[in-house]
Protein backbone atom coordinates (compact mmCIF):
# COMPACT_ATOMS: atom_id res chain seq x y z
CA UNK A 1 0.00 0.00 0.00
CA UNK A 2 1.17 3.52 -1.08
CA UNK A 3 1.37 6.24 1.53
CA UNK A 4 -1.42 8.31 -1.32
CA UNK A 5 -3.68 5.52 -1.10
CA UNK A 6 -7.63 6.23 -0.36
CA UNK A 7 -9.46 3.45 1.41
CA UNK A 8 -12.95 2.63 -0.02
CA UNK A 9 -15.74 3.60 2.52
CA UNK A 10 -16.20 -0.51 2.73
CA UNK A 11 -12.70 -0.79 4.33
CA UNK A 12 -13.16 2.13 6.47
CA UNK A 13 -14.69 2.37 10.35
CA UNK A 14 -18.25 3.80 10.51
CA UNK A 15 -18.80 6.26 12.81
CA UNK A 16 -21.56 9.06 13.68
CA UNK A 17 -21.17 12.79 14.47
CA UNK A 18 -23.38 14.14 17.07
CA UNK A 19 -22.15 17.72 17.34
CA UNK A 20 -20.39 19.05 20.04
CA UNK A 21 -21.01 15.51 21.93
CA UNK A 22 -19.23 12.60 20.11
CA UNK A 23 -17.56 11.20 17.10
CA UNK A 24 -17.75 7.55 16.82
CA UNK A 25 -16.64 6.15 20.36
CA UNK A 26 -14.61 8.95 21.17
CA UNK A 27 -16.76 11.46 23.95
CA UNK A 28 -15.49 15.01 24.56
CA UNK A 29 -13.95 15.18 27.75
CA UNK A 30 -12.73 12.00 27.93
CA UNK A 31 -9.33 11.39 29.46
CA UNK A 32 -6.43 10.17 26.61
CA UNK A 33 -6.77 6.62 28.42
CA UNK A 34 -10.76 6.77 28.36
CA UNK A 35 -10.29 8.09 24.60
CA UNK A 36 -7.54 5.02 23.94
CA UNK A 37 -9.58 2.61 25.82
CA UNK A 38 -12.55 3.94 23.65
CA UNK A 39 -10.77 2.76 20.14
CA UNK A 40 -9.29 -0.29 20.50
CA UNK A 41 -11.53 -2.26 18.53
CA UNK A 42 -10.31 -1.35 14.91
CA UNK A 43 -7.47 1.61 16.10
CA UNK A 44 -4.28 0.97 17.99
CA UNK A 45 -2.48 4.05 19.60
CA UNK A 46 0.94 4.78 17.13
CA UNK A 47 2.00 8.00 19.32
CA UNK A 48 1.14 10.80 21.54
CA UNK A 49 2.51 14.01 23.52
CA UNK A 50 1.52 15.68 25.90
CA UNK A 51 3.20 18.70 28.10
CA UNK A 52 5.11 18.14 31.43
CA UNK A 53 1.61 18.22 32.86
CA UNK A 54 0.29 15.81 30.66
CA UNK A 55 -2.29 18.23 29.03
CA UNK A 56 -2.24 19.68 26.47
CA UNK A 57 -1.56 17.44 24.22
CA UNK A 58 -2.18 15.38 21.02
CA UNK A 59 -2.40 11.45 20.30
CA UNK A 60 -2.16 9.52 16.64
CA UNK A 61 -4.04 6.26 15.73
CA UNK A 62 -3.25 3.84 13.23
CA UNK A 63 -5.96 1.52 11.39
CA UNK A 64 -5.79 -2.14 12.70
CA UNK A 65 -6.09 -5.00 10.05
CA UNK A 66 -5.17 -2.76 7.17
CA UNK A 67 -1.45 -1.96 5.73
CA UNK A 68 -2.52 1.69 5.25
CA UNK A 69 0.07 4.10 6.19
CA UNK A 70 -0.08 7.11 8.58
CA UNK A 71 -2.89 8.07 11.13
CA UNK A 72 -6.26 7.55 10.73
CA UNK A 73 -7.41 9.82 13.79
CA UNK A 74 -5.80 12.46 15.62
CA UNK A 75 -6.97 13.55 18.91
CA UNK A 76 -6.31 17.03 20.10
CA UNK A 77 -6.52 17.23 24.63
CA UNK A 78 -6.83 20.87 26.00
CA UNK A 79 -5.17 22.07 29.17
CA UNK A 80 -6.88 19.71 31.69
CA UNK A 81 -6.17 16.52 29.76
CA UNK A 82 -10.05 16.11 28.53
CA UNK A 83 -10.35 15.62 24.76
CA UNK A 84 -11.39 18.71 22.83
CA UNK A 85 -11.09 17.85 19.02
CA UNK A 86 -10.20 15.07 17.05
CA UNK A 87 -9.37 15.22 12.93
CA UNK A 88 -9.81 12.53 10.60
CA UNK A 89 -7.82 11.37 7.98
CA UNK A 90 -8.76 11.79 4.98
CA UNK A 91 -6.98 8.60 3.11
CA UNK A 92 -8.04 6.15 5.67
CA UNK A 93 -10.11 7.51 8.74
CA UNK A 94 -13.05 6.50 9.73
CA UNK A 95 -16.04 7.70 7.59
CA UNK A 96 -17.94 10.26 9.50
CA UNK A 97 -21.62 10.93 8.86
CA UNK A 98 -23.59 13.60 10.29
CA UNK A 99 -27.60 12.85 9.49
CA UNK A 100 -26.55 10.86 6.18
CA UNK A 101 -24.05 13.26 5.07
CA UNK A 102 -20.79 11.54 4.69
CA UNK A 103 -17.68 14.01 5.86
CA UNK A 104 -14.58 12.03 5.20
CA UNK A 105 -12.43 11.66 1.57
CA UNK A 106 -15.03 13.68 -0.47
CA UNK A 107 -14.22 16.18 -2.89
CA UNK A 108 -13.63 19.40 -1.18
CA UNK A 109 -16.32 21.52 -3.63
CA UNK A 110 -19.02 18.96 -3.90
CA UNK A 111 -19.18 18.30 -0.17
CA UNK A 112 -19.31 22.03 0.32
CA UNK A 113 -22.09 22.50 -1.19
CA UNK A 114 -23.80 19.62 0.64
CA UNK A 115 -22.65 20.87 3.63
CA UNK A 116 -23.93 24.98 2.69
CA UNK A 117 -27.39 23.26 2.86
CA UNK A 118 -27.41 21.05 5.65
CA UNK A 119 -26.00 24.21 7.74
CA UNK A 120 -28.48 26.74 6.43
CA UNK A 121 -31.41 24.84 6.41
CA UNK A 122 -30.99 24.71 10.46
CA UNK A 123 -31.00 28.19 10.43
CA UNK A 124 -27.01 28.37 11.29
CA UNK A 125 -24.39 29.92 9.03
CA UNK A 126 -21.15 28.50 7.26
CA UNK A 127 -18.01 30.52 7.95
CA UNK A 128 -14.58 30.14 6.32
CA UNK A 129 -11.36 30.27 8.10
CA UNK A 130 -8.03 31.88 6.50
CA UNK A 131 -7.28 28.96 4.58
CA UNK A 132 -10.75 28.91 2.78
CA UNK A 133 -12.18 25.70 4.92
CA UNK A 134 -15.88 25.94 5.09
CA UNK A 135 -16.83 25.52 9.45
CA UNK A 136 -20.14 26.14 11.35
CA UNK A 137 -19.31 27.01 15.12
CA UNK A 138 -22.87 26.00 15.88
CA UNK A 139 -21.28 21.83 15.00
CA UNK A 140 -18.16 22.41 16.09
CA UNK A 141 -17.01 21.30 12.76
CA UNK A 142 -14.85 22.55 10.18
CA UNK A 143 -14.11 20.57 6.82
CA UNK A 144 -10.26 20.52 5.64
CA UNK A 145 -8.62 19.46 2.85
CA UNK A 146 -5.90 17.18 3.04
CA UNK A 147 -3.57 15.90 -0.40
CA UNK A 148 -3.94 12.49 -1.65
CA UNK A 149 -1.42 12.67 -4.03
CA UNK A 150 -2.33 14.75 -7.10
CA UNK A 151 -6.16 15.39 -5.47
CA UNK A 152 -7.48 16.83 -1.94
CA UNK A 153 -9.77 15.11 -0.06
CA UNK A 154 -12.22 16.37 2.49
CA UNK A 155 -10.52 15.90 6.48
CA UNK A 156 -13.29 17.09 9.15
CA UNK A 157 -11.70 18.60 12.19
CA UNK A 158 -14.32 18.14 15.08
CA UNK A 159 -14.89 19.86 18.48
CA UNK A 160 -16.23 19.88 21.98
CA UNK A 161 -18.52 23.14 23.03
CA UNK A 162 -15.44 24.49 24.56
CA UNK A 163 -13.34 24.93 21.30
CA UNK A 164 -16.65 25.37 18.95
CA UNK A 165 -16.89 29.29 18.70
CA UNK A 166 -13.30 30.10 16.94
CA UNK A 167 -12.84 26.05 15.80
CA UNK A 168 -12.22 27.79 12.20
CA UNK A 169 -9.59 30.54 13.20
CA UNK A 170 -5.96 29.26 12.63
CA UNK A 171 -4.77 32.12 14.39
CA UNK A 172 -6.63 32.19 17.51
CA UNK A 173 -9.17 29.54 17.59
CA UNK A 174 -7.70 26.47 20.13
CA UNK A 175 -7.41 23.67 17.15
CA UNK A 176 -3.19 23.06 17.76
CA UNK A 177 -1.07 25.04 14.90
CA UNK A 178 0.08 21.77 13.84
CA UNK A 179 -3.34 20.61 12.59
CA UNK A 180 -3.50 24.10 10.04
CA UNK A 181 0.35 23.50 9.13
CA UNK A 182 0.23 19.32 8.56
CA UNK A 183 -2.19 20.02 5.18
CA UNK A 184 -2.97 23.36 4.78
């Protein structure tokens, strides 16, 4: 397996998006041992950091039963150690719906679109933060693009309540800079 290759939704996880709650089994506020605990059945931890405190920090999980290379979900911990955001891969994360609307290795443009409607016909409003990714603070969700060799696929970056209002500002929103410099 190539390090550019895209897993078909029928080898990827399935997981659900309630906003501002959960993604999958992985509950914000959760500890990084509840959150590890949490994905052992089809992820296995490949690394993590955290500060001297151990908060702060960030953890990387592989795909089990697949030779697909690099993470398939990266969880984000704020200052008390409680998970805050997660991102999924776009290559070979899980595939994230939110009411039917699939989030993960979509064409950036087409799943805009999608996503325009499901956000305004709730009333709520799509942003865009400096890097031109489409977010709604109201889901705590903003969609990235990540390469997959010569194309970009869609990544969704997810978030607890806590993080939701600026989850789309690179500058001062609480999403780590590493997450807007890995693919931006």
């Amino acid at each position: 397996m190539s390090v550019w290759d895209v897993l078909e939704d029928s080898q990827r996880l399935a997981w659900s998006l309630t906003p501002l709650s959960h993604v999958g089994p992985l509950r914000f506020g959760m500890t990084s041992n509840e959150a590890h605990a949490a994905v052992q059945v089809g992820l296995r931890l490949s690394q993590s950091q955290s500060s001297a405190s151990g908060s702060d920090g960030w953890a990387e999980y592989d795909l089990v039963g697949t030779a697909a290379i690099g993470p398939a979900v990266t969880t984000y911990y704020d200052e008390s150690g409680r998970l805050s955001g997660l991102a999924v891969d776009a290559l070979r994360g899980p595939q994230v719906t939110l009411d039917g609307l699939r989030l993960v290795g979509r064409t950036p443009s087409r799943l805009e679109d999608e996503f325009h409607d499901y956000v305004t016909s709730r009333g709520q409003e799509v942003r865009y933060s400096q890097l031109a990714d489409p977010w709604a603070p109201q889901l705590g969700l903003v969609l990235r693009a990540q390469r997959a060799g010569d194309v970009v696929l869609s990544r969704p970056v997810v978030v607890a309540q806590t993080w939701a209002e600026r989850c789309g500002d690179t500058t001062e929103g609480a999403i780590p800079m590493t997450e807007w410099q890995t693919f931006a």
